[in-house]
PDB file of N, CA and C in Angstrom:
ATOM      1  N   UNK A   1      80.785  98.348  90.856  1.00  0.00           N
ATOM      2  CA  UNK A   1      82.042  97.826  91.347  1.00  0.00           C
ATOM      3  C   UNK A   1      81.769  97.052  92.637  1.00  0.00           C
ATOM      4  N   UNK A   2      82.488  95.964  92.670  1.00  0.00           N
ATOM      5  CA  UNK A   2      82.342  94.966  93.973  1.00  0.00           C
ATOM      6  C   UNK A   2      83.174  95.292  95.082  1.00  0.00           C
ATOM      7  N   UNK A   3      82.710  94.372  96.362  1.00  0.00           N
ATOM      8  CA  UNK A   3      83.985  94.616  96.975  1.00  0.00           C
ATOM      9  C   UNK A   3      84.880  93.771  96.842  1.00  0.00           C
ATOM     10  N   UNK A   4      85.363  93.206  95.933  1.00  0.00           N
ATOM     11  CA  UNK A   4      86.368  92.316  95.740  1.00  0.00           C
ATOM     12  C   UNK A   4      87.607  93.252  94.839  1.00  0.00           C
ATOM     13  N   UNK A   5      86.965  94.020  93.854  1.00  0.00           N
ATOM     14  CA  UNK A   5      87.674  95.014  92.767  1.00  0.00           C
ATOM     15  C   UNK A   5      87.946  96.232  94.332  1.00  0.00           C
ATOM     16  N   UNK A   6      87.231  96.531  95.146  1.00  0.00           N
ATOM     17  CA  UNK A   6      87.733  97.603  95.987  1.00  0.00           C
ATOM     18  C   UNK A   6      88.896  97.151  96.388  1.00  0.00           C
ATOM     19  N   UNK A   7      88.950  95.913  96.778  1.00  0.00           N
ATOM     20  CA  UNK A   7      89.845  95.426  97.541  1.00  0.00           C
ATOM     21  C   UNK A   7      91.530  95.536  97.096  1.00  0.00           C
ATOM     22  N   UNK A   8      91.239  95.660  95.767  1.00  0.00           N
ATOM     23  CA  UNK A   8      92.618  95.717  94.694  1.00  0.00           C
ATOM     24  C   UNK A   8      92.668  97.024  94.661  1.00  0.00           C
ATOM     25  N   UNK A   9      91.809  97.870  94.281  1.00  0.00           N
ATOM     26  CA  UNK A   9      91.752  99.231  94.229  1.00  0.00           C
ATOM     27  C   UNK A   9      92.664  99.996  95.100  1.00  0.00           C
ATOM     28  N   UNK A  10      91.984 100.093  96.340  1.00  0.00           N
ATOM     29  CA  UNK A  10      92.345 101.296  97.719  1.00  0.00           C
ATOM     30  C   UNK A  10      93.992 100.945  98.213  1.00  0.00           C
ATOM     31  N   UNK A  11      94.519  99.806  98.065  1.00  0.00           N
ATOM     32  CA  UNK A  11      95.474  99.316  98.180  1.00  0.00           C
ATOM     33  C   UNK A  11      96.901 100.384  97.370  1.00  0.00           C
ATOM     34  N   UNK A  12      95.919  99.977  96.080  1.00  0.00           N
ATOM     35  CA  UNK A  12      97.107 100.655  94.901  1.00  0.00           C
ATOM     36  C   UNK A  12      96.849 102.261  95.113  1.00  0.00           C
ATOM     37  N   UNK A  13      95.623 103.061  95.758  1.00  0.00           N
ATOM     38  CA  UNK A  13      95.453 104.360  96.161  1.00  0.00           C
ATOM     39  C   UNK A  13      96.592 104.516  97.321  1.00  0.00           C
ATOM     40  N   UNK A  14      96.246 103.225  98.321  1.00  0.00           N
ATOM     41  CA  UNK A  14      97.198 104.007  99.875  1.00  0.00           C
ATOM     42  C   UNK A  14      99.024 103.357  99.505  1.00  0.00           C
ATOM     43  N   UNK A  15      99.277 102.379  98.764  1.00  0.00           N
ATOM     44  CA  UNK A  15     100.456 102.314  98.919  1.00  0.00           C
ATOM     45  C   UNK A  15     101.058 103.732  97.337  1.00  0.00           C
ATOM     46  N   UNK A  16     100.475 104.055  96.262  1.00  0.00           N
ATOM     47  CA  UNK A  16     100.970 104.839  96.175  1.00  0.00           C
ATOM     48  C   UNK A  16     101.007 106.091  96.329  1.00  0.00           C
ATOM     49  N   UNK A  17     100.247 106.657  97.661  1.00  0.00           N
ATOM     50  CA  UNK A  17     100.393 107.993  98.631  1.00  0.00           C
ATOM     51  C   UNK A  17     101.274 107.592  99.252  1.00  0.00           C
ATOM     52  N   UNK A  18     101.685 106.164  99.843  1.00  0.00           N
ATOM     53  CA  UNK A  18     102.885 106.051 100.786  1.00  0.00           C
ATOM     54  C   UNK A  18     104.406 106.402 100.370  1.00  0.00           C
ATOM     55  N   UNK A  19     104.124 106.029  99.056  1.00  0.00           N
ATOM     56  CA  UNK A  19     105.440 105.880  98.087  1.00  0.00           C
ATOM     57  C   UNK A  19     105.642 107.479  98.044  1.00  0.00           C
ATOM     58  N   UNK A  20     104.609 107.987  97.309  1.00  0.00           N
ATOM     59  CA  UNK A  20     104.981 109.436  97.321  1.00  0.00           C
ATOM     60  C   UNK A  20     105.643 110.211  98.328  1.00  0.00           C
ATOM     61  N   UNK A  21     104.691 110.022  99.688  1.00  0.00           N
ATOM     62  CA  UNK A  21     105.068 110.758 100.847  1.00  0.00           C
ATOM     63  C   UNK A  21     106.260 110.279 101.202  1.00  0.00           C
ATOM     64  N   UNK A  22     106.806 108.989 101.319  1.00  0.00           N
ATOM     65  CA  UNK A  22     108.013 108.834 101.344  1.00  0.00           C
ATOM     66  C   UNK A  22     109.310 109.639 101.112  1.00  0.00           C
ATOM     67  N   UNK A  23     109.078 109.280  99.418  1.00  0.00           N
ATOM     68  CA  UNK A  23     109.756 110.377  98.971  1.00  0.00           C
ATOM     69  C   UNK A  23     109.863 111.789  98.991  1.00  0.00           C
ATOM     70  N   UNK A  24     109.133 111.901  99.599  1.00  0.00           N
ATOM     71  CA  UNK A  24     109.161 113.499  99.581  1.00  0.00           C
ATOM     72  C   UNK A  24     110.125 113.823 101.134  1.00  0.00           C
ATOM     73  N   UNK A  25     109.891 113.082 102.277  1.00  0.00           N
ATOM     74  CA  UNK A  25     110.440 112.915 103.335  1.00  0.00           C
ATOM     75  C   UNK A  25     112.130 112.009 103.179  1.00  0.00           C
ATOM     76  N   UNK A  26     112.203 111.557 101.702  1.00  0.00           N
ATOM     77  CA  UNK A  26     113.331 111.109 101.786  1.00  0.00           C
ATOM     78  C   UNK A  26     114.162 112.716 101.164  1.00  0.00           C
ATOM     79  N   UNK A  27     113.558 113.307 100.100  1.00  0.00           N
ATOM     80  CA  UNK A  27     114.024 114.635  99.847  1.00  0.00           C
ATOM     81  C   UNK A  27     114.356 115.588 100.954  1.00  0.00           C
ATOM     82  N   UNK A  28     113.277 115.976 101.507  1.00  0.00           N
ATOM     83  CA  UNK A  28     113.763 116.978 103.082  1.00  0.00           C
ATOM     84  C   UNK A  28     115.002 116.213 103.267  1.00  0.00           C
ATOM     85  N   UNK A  29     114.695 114.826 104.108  1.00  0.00           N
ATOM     86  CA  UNK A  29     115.806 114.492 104.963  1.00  0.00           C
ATOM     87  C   UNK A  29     117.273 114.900 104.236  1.00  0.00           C
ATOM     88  N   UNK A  30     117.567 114.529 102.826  1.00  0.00           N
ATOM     89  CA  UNK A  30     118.849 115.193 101.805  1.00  0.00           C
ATOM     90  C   UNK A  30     118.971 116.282 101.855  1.00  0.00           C
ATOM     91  N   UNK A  31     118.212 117.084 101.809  1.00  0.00           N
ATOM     92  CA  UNK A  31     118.512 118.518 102.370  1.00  0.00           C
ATOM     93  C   UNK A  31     118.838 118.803 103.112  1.00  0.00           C
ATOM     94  N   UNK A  32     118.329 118.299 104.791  1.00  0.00           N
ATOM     95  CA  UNK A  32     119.522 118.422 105.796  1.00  0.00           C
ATOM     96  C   UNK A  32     120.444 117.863 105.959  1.00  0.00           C
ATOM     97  N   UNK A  33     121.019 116.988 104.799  1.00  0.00           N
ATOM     98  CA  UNK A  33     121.971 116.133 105.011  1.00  0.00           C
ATOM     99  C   UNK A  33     122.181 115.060 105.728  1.00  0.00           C
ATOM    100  N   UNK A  34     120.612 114.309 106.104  1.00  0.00           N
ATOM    101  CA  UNK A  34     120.856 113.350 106.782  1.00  0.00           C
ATOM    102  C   UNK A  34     120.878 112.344 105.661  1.00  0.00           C
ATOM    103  N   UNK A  35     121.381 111.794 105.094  1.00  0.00           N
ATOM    104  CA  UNK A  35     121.973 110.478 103.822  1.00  0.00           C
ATOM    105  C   UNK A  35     120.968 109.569 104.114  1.00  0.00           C
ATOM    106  N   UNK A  36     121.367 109.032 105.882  1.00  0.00           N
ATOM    107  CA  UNK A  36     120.616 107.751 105.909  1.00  0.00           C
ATOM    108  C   UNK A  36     119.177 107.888 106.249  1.00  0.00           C
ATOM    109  N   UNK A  37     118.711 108.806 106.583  1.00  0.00           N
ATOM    110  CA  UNK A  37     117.625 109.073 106.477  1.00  0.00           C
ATOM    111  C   UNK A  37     117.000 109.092 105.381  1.00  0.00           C
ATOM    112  N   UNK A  38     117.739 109.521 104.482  1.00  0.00           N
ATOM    113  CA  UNK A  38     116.741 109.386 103.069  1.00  0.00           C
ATOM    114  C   UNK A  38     116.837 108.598 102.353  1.00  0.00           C
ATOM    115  N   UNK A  39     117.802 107.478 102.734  1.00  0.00           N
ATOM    116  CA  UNK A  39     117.807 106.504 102.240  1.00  0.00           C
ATOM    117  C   UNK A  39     117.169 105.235 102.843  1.00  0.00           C
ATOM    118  N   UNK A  40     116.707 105.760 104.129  1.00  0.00           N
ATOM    119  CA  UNK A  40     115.812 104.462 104.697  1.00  0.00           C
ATOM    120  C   UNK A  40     114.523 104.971 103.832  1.00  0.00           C
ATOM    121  N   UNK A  41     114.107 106.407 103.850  1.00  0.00           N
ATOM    122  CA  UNK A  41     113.063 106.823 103.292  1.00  0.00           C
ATOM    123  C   UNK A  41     112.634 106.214 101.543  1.00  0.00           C
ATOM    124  N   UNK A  42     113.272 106.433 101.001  1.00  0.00           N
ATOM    125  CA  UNK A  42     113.665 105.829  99.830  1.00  0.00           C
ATOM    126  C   UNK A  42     113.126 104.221  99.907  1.00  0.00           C
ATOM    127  N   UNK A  43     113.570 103.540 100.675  1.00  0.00           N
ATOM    128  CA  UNK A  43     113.740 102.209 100.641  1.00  0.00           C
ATOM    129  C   UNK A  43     111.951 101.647 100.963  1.00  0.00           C
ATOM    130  N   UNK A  44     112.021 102.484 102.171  1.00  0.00           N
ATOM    131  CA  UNK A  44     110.429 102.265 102.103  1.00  0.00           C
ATOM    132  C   UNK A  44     109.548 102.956 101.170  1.00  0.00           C
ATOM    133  N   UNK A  45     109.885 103.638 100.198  1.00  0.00           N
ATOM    134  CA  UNK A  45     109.203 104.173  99.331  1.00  0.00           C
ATOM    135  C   UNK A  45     108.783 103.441  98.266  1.00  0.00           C
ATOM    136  N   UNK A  46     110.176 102.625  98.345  1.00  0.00           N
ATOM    137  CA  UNK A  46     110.395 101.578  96.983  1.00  0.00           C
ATOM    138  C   UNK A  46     109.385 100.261  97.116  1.00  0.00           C
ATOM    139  N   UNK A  47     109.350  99.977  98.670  1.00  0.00           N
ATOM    140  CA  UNK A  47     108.518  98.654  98.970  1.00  0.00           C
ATOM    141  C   UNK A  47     107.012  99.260  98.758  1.00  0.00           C
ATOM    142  N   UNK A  48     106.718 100.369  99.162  1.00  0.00           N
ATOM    143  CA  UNK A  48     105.366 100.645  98.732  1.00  0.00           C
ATOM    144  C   UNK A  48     104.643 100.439  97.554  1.00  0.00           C
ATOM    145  N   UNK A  49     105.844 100.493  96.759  1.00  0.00           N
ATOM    146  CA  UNK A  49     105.390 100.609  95.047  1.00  0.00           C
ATOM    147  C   UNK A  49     105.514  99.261  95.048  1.00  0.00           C
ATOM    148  N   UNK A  50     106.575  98.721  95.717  1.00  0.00           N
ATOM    149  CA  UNK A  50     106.263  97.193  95.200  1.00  0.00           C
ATOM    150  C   UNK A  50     104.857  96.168  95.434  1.00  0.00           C
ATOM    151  N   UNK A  51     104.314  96.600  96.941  1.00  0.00           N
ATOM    152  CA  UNK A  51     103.229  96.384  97.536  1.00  0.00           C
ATOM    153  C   UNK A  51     101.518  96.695  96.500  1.00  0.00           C
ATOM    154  N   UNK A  52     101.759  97.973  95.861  1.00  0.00           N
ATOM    155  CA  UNK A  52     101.350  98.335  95.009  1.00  0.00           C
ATOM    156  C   UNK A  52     100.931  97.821  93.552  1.00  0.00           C
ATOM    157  N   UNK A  53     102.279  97.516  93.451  1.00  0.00           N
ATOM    158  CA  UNK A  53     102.108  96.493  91.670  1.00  0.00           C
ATOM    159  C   UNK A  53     101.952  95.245  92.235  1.00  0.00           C
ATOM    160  N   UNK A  54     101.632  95.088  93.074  1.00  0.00           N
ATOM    161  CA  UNK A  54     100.711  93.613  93.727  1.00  0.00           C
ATOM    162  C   UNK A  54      99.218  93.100  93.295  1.00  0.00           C
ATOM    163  N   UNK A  55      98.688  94.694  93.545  1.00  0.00           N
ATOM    164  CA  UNK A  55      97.204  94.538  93.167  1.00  0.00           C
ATOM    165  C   UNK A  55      97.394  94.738  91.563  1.00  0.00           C
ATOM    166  N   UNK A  56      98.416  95.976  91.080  1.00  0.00           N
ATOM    167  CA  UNK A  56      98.194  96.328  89.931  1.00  0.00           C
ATOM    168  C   UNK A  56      98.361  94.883  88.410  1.00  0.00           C
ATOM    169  N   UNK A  57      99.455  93.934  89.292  1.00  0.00           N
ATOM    170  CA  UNK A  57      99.631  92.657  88.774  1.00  0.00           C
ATOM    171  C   UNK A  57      98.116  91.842  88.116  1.00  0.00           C
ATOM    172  N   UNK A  58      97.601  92.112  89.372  1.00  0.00           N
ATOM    173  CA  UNK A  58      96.526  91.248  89.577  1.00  0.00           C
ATOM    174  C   UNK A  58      95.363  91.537  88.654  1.00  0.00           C
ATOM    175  N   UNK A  59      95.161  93.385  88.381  1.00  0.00           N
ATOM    176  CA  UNK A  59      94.321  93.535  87.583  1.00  0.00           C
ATOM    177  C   UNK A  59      95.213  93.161  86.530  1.00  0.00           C
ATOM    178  N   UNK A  60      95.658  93.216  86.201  1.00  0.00           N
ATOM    179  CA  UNK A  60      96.280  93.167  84.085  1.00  0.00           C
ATOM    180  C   UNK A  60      96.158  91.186  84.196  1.00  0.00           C
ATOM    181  N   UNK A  61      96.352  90.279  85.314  1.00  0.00           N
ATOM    182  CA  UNK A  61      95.896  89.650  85.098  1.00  0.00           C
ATOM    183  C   UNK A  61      94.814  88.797  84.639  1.00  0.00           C
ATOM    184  N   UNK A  62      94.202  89.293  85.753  1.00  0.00           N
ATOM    185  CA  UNK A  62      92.515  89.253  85.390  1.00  0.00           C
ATOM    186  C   UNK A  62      92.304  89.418  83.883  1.00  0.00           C
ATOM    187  N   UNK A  63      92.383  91.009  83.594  1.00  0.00           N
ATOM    188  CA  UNK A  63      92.476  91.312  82.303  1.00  0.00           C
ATOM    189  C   UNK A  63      92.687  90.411  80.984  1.00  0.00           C
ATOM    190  N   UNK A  64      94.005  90.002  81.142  1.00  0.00           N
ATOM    191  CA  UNK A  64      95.187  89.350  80.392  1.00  0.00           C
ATOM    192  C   UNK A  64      94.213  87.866  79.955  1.00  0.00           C
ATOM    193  N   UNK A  65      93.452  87.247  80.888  1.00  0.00           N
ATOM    194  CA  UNK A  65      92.894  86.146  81.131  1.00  0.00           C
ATOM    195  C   UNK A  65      91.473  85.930  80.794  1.00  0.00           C
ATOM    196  N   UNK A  66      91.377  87.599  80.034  1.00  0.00           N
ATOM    197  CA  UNK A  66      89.951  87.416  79.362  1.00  0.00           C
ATOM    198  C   UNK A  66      88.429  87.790  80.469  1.00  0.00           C
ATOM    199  N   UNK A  67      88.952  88.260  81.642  1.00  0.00           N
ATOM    200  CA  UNK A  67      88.059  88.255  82.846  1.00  0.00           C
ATOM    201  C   UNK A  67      87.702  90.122  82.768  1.00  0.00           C
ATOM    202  N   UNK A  68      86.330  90.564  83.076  1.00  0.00           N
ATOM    203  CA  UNK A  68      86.064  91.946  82.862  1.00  0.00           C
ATOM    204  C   UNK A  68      86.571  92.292  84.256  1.00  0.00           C
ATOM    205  N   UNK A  69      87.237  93.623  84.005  1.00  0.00           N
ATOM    206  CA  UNK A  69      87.997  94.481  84.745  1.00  0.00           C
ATOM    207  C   UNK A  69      87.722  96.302  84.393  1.00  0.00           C
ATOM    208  N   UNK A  70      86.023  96.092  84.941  1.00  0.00           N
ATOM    209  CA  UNK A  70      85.626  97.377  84.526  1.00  0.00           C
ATOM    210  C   UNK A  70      86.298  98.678  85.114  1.00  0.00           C
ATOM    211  N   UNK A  71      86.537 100.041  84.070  1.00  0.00           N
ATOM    212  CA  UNK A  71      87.134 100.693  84.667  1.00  0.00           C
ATOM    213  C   UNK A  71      86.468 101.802  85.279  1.00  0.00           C
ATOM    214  N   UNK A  72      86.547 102.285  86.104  1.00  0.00           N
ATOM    215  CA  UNK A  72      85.927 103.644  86.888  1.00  0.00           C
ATOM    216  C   UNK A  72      86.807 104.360  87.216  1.00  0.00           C
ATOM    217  N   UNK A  73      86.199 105.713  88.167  1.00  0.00           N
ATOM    218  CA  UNK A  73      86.643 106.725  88.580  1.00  0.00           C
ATOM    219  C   UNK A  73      87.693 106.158  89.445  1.00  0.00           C
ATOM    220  N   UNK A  74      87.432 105.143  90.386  1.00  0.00           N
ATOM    221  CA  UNK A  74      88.332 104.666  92.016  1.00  0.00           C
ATOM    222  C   UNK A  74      89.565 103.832  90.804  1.00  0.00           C
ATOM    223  N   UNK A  75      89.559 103.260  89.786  1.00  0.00           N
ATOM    224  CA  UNK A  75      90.082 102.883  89.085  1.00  0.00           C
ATOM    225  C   UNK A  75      91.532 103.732  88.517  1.00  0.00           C
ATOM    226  N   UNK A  76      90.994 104.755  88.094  1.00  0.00           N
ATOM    227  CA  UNK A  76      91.664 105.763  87.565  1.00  0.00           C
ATOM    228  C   UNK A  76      92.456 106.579  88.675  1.00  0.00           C
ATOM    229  N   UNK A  77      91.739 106.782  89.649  1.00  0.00           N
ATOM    230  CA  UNK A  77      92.598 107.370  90.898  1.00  0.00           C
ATOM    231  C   UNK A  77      93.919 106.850  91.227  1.00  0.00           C
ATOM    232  N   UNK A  78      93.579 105.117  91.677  1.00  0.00           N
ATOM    233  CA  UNK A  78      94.286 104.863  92.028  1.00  0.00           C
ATOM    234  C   UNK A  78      95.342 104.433  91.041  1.00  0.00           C
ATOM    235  N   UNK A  79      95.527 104.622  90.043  1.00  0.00           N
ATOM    236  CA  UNK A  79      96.588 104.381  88.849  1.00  0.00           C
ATOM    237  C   UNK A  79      97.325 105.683  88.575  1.00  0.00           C
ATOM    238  N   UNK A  80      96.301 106.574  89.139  1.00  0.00           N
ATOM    239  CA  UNK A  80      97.417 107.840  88.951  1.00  0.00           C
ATOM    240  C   UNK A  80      97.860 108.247  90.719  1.00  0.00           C
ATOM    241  N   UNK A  81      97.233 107.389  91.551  1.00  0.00           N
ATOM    242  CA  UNK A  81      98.533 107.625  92.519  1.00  0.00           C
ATOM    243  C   UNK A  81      99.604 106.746  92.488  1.00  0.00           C
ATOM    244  N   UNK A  82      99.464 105.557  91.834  1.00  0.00           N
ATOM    245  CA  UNK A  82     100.314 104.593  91.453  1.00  0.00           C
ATOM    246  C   UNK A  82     101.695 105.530  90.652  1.00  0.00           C
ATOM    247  N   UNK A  83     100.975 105.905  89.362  1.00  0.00           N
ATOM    248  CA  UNK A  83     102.301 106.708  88.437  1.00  0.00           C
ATOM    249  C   UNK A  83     102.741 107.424  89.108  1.00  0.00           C
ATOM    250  N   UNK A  84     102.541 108.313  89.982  1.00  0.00           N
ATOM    251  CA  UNK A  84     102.530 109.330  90.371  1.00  0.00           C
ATOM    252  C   UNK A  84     103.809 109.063  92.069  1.00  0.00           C
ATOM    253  N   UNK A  85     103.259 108.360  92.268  1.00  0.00           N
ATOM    254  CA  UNK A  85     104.147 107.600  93.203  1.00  0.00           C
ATOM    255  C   UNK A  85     105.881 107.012  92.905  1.00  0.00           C
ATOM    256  N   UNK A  86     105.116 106.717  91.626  1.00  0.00           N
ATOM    257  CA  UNK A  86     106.828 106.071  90.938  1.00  0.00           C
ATOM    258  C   UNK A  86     107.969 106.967  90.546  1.00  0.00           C
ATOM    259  N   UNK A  87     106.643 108.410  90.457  1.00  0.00           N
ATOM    260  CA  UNK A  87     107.547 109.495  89.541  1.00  0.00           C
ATOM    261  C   UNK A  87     108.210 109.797  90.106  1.00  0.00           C
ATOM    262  N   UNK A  88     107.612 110.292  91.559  1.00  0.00           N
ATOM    263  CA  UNK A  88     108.132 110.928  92.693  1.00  0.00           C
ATOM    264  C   UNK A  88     108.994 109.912  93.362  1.00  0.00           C
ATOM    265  N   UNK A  89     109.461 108.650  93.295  1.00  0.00           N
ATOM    266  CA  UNK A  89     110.392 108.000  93.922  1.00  0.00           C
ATOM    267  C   UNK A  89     111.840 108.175  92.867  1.00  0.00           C
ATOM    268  N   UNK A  90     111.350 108.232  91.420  1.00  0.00           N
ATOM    269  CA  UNK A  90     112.510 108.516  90.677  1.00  0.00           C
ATOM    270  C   UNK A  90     113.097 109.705  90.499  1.00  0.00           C
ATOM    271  N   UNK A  91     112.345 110.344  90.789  1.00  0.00           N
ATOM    272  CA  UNK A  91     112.889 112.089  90.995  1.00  0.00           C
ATOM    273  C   UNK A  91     113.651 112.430  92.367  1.00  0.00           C
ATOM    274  N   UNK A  92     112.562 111.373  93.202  1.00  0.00           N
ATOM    275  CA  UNK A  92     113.590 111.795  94.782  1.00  0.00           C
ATOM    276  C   UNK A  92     114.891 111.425  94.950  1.00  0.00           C
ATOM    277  N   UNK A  93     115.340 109.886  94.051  1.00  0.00           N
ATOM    278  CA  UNK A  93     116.185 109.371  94.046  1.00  0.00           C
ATOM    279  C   UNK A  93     117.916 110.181  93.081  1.00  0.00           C
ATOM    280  N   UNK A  94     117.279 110.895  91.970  1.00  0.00           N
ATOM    281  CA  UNK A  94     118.017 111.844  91.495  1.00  0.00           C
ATOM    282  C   UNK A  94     118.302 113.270  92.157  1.00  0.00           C
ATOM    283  N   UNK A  95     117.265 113.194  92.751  1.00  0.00           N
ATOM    284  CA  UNK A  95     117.366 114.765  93.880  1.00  0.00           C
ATOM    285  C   UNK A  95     118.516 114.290  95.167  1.00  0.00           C
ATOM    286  N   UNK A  96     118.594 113.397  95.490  1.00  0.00           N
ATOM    287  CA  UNK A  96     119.432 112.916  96.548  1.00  0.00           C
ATOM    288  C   UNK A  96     120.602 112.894  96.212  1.00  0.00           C
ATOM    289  N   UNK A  97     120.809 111.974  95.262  1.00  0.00           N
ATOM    290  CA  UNK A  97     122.021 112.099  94.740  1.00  0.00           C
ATOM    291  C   UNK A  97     122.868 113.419  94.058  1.00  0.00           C
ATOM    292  N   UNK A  98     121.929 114.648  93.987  1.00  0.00           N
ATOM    293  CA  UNK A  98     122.135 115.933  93.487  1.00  0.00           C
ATOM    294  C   UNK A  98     122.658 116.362  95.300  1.00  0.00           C
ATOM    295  N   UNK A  99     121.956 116.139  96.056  1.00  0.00           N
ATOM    296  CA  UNK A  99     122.557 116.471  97.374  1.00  0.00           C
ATOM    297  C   UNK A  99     123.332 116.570  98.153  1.00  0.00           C
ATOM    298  N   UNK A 100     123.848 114.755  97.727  1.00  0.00           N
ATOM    299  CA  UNK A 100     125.241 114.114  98.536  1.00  0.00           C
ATOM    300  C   UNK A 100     126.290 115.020  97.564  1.00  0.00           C
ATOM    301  N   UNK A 101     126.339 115.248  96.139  1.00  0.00           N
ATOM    302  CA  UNK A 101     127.322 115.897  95.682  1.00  0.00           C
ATOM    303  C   UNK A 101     127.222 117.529  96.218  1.00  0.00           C
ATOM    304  N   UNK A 102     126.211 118.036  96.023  1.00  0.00           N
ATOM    305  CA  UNK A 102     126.427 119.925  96.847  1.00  0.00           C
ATOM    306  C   UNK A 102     126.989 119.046  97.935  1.00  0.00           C
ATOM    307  N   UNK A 103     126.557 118.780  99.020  1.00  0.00           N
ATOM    308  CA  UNK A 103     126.762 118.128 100.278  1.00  0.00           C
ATOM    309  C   UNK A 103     128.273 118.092 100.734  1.00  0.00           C
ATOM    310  N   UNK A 104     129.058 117.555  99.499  1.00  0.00           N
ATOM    311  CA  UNK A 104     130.391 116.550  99.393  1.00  0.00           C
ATOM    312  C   UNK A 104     131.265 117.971  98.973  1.00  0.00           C
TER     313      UNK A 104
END
């Protein structure tokens, strides 16, 4: 692996730990009932992932275009912090909204 493929890689590793942790800090914050707190949390959770399918774009491009896009271990990581990131933004986002109603 080059450093050009790292470069796409670690990206899609740290923005989807960001996404995750986000969410998880947008959850607490719903629990104490701070709304906007978890909804700024949320929001930046959401740009992470977007930041994310930036690189992930880029490989299926490559791909798509007939160009080798070998896969490895750093490969695989970072696709399952990617999913993993998304899950946890769609779960936080239903957990919140489970909140504001106890909450209400």
């Amino acid at each position: 692996m080059d450093d050009a493929q790292m470069a796409v890689i670690m990206p899609l590793i740290m923005y989807g730990g960001e996404a995750k942790s986000s969410a998880v800090e947008a959850i607490r914050a719903a629990k104490a009932g701070d709304f906007e707190k978890a909804d700024e949390r949320i929001e930046a959770a959401s740009k992470a992932i977007v930041e994310a399918h930036h690189g992930q774009t880029e490989l299926l491009t490559k791909a798509a275009n007939g160009e080798d896009v070998p896969v490895s271990i750093y490969m695989v990581h970072a696709q399952d912090h990617l999913m993993t990131g998304i899950a946890f933004v769609d779960l936080a986002k239903e957990i919140i909204e489970l909140y504001k109603v106890i909450k209400n």
